[in-house]
Structure formats: C-alpha cells, structure tokens
Protein backbone atom coordinates (compact mmCIF):
# COMPACT_ATOMS: atom_id res chain seq x y z
CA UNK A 1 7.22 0.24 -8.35
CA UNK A 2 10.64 0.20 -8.70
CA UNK A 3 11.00 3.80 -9.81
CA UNK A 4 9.10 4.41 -5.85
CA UNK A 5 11.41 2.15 -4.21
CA UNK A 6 14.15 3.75 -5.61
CA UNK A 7 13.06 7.63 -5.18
CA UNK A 8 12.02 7.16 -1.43
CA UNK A 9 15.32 5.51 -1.20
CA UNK A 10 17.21 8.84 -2.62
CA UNK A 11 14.67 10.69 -0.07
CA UNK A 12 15.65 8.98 3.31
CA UNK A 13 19.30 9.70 2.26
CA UNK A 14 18.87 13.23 1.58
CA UNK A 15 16.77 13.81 4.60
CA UNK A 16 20.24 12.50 6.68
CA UNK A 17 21.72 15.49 4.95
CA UNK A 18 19.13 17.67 5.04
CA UNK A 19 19.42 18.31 8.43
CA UNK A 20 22.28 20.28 10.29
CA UNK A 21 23.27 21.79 13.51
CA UNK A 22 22.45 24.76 12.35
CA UNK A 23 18.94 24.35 10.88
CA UNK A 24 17.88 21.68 13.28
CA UNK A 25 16.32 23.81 15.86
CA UNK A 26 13.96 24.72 13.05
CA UNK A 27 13.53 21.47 10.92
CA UNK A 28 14.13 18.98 14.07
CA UNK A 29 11.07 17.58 15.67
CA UNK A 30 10.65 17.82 19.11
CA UNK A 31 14.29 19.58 19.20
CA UNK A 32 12.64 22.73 17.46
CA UNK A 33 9.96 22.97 20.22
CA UNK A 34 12.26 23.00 23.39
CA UNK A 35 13.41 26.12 25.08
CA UNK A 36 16.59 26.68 25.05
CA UNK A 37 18.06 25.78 28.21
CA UNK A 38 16.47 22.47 27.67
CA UNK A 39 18.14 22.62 23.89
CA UNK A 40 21.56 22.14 26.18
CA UNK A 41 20.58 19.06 27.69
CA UNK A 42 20.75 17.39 24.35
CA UNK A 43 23.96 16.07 22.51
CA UNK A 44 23.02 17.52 19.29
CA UNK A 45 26.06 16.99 17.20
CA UNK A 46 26.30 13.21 18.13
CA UNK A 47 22.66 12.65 17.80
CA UNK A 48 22.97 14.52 13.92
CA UNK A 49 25.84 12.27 13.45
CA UNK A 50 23.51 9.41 14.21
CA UNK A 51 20.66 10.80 12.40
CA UNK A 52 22.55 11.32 8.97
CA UNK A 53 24.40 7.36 9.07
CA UNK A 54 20.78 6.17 9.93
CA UNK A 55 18.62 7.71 7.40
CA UNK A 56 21.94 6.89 4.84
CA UNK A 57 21.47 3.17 5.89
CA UNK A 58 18.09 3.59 5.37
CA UNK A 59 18.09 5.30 2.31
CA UNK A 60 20.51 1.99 1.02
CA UNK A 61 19.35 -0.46 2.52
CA UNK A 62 15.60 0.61 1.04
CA UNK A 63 17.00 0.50 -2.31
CA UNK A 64 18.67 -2.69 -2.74
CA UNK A 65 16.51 -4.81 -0.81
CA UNK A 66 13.20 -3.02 -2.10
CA UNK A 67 14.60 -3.36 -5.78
CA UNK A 68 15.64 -7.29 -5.24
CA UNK A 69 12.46 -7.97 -3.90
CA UNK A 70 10.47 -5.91 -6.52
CA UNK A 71 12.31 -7.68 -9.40
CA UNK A 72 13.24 -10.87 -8.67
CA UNK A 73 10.34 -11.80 -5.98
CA UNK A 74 7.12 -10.24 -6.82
CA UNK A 75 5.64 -6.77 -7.16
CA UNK A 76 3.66 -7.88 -3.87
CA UNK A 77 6.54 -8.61 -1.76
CA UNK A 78 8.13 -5.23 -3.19
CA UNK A 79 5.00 -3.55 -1.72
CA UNK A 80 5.02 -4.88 1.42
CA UNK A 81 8.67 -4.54 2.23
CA UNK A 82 8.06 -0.38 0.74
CA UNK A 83 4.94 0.11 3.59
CA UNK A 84 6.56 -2.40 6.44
CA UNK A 85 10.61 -1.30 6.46
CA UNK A 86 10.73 2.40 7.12
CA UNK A 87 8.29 1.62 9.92
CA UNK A 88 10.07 -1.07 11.36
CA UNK A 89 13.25 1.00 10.85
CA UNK A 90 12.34 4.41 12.39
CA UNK A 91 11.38 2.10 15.54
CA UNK A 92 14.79 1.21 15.75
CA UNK A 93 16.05 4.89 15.32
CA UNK A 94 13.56 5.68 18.29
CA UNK A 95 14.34 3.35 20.62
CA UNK A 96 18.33 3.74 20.01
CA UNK A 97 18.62 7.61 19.66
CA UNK A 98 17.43 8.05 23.18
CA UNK A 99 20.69 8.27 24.67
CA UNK A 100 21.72 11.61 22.73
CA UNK A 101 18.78 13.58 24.55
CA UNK A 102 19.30 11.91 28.40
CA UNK A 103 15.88 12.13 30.06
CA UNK A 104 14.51 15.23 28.44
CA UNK A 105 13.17 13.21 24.96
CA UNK A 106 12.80 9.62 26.15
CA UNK A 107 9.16 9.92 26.51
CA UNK A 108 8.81 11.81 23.66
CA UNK A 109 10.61 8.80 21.87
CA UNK A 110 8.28 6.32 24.14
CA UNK A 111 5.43 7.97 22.75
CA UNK A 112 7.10 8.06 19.10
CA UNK A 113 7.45 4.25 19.47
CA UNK A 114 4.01 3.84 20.83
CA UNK A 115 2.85 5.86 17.74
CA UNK A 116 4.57 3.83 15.67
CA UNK A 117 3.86 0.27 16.45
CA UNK A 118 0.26 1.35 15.97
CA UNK A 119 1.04 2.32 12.93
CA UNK A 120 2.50 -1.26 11.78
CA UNK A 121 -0.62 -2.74 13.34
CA UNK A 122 -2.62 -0.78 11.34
CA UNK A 123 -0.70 -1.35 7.64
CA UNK A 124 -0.37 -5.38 8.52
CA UNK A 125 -4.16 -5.59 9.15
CA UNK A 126 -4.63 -3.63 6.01
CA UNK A 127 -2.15 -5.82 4.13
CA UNK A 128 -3.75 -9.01 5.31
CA UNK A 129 -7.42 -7.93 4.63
CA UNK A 130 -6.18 -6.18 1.30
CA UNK A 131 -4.17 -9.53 0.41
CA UNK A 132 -7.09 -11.75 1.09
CA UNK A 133 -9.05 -12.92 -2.08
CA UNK A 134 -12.15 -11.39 -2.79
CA UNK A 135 -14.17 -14.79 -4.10
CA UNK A 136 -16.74 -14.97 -6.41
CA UNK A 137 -20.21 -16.83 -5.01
CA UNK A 138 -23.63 -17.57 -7.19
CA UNK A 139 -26.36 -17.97 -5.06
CA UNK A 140 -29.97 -17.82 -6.86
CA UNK A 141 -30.09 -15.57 -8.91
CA UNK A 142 -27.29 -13.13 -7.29
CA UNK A 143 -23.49 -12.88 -7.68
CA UNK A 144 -21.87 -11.73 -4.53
CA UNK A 145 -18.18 -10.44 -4.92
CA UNK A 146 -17.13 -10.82 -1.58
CA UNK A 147 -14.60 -8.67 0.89
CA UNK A 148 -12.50 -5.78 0.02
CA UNK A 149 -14.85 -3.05 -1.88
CA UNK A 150 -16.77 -6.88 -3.07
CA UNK A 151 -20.44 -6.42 -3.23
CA UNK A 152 -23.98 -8.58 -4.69
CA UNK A 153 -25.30 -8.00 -7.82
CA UNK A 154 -28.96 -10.00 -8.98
CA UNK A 155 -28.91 -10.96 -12.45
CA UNK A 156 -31.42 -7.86 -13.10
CA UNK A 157 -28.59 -5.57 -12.19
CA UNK A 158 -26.16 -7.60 -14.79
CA UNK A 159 -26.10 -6.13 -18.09
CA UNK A 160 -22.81 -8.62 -19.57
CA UNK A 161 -20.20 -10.47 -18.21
CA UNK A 162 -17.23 -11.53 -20.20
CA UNK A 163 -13.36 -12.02 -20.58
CA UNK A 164 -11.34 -9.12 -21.89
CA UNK A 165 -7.48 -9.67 -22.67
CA UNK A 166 -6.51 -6.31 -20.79
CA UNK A 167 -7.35 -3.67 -18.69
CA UNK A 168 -8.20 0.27 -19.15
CA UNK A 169 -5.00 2.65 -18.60
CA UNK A 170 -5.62 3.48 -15.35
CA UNK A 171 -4.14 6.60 -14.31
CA UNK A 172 -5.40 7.57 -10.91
CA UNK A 173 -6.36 5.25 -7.48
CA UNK A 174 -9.72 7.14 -6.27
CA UNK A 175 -10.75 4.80 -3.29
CA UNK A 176 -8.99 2.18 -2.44
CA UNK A 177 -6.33 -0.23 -1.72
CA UNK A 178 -3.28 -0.78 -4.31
CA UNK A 179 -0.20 -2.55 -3.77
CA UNK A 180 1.64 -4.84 -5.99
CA UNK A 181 -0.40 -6.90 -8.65
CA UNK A 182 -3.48 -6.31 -6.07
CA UNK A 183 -5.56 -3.70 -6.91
CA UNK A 184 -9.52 -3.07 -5.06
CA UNK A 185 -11.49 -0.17 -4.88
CA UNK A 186 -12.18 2.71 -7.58
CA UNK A 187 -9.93 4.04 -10.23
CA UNK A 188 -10.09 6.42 -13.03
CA UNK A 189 -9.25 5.45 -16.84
CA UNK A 190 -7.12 7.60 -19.17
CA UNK A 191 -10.73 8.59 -20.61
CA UNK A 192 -11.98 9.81 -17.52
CA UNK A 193 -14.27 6.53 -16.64
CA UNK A 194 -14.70 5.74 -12.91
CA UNK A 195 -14.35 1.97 -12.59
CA UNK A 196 -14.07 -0.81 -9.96
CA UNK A 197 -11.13 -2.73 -9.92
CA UNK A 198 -10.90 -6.26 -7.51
CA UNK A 199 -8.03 -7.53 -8.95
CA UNK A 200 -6.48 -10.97 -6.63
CA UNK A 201 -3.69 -11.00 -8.80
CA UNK A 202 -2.54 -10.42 -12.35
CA UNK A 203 -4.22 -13.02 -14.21
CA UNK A 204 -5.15 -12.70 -17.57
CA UNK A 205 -7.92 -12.46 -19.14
CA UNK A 206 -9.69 -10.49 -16.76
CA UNK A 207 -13.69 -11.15 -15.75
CA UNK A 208 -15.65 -7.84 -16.89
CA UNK A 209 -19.11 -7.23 -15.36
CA UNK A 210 -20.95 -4.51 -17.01
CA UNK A 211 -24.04 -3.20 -14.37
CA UNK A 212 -26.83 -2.08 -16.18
CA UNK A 213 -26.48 1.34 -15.08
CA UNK A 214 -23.16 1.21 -17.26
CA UNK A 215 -20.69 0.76 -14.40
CA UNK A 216 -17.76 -1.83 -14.82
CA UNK A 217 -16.85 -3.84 -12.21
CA UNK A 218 -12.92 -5.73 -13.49
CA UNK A 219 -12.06 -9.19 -11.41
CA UNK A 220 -9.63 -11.41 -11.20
CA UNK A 221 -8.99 -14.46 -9.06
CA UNK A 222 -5.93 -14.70 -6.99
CA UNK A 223 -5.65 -18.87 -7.88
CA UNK A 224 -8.29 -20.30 -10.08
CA UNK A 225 -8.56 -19.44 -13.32
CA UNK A 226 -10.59 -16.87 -14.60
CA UNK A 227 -12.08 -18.30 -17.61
CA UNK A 228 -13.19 -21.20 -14.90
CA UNK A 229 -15.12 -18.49 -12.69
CA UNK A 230 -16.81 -17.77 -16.08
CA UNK A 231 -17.94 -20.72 -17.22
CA UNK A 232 -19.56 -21.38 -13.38
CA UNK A 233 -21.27 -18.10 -13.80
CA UNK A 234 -22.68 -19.23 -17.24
CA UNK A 235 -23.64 -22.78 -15.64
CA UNK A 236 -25.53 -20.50 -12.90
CA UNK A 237 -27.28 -18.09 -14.32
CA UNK A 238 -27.53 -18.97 -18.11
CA UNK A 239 -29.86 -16.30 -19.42
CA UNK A 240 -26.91 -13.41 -18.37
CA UNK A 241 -25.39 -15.16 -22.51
CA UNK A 242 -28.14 -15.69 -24.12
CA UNK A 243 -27.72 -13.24 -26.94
C-alpha cells in the first residue's frame, strides 16, 4: 500500500506541472470547452499558479500523511485516508478556485462540488458496510456467512472446513471490495483458482470452507479468534469432522 500512496502522491504533483498556459485550453476541463471570448473572462495564469501549489500540496501532503498512517497506524487507516483525502481535497480546490474564473465557472464548480460530495457519500457508505464484520451464524444444519459477498451454506453443501496457516498468492481482485487487511468478494490465485475471500482482518490461521462443488470460501473474524469460530462449528454440526 505504501508503494500506492506514494505513486499517486508523485501523480498529483506532476499533474500541477503537467498543465500550462499553453496546453491548458486542451488538457483543462471546462477551460478547454469555452469559446474563446469566454476563455478571456478567466484569470488563467493566476488560476495555473493556484492549480500547480495545490496539486504540489496535495501531492505532499498525500505522501507523508498516507505513509505515517500506512506504517505506523494500520494498513486500514492507510486505505481510508488514500480513498477519503483527494476527495475531501479537490472540494477544497473547487470551492476556492472560483474566484480565478468570476461568474463564468462558478456553477460549473457548484456542480463539481455537488459531484463530489456524492462521491464521499458514496466511498464512506462503502467503507462502513465494507468495514463491518461479516459474522459467522449456525443455525440447524446451515452456516450463514453474513453481509458483504457472506452467504448460507447447509452442511450438504460443506465438503471440509478447517484452519490453514496462510493464504493463496492472490494476484488479482475480480469482484469485490479490498482495502487494508479487509478483503471480501472474489479473487484469483497465482494458479489461476477463483476463490472467495471474507477476510475481517488479518488473523491467522484462517477458517477454510471447501463447497462440495470444489469452491473455497477463506474467513476470518475481525475480533474473535478463529480457531474459536471453529471449534463452535464442530460443536454444531459434528458430522462436517468425522473422518
């Protein structure tokens, strides 16, 4: 994570460069739609100026807070700062850049504001339903994995259950929801396997369901142990170890 945090912090600074008064009625949004005459209503050279100490901010300010909170905090509070701060900061940018463009782009910024705090809306509700544990519960003779990508399995459906020290290389997300130690939905293995991952945190050893049908299903609790969620399945449905 720390390799992201640090690229998309080389990327906001170089995008501050990137753009010039020269090249901006091109690579500028909104700027590169407007006719000209409207193009002189606009301050361009002190809204670039602006633009370029932003996105270097940015770009810093990314980096060493990302990284501090990556490494000495958590891989989960690196996540959320990576999705939440650029959205949080280009809100800023809107709503202070205004006064470079007069009246011509303050609705366009209104509306890039608008866009934007529906945006944030959108990733915390993610976050929050992605961050919420997916539980374990035995009822009968059915284990029900609930929330994120969770589902309920009868004990016909259950070929094995038990604790592996380690997970698969997992090389690609397919469907799903990553971020931090958290990891739910479908993934693909180095070998090509399709698996499901609801991972609450890192914990280790990991719970391994094996469907009869040959799919894997890999859990962890976010709290309780997992070699406690085992031994209630095995108290529940008994017959799922008998050898």
């Amino acid at each position: 994570m720390i390799y992201v945090i640090i690229g998309l912090g080389l990327l906001f600074v170089a995008i501050g460069f990137m753009v010039t008064e020269k090249n901006a009625k091109y690579l500028l949004a909104g700027y590169n739609t407007m006719k000209e005459e409207d193009r002189k209503k606009v301050d361009i050279k002190g809204y670039l100026q602006y633009f370029k100490k932003f996105h270097i901010y940015l770009g810093v300010s990314f980096t060493v807070l990302g990284v501090i909170l990556a490494y000495f905090v958590s891989e989960n509070a690196g996540g959320i700062f990576l999705a939440v701060y650029p959205i949080l900061a280009y809100i800023y940018f809107f709503l202070t850049s205004s006064k470079y463009a007069k009246e011509l782009s303050k609705k366009g910024n209104k509306i890039g504001v608008a866009v934007l705090i529906g945006s944030l809306i959108l990733v915390i509700g993610l976050l929050v339903y992605g961050f919420k544990e997916n539980k374990i519960f035995i009822n009968d003779d059915h284990i029900t994995i609930e929330g994120f990508y969770g589902e309920t399995l009868s004990e016909a459906e259950i070929q094995r259950i038990e604790l592996v020290d380690q997970l698969p290389e997992i090389t690609l997300r397919t469907n799903g929801f990553a971020l931090g130690s958290i990891r739910k939905g479908y993934f693909k293995t180095k070998g090509g396997d399709s698996v499901k991952l609801i991972l609450n945190s890192d914990h280790k050893p990991i719970i391994l369901l094996i469907k009869t049908d040959g799919k894997k299903i890999y859990y962890s609790a976010k709290d309780t142990p997992n070699e406690e969620v085992l031994n209630d399945i095995k108290k529940s449905l008994p017959l799922l170890f008998q050898d």
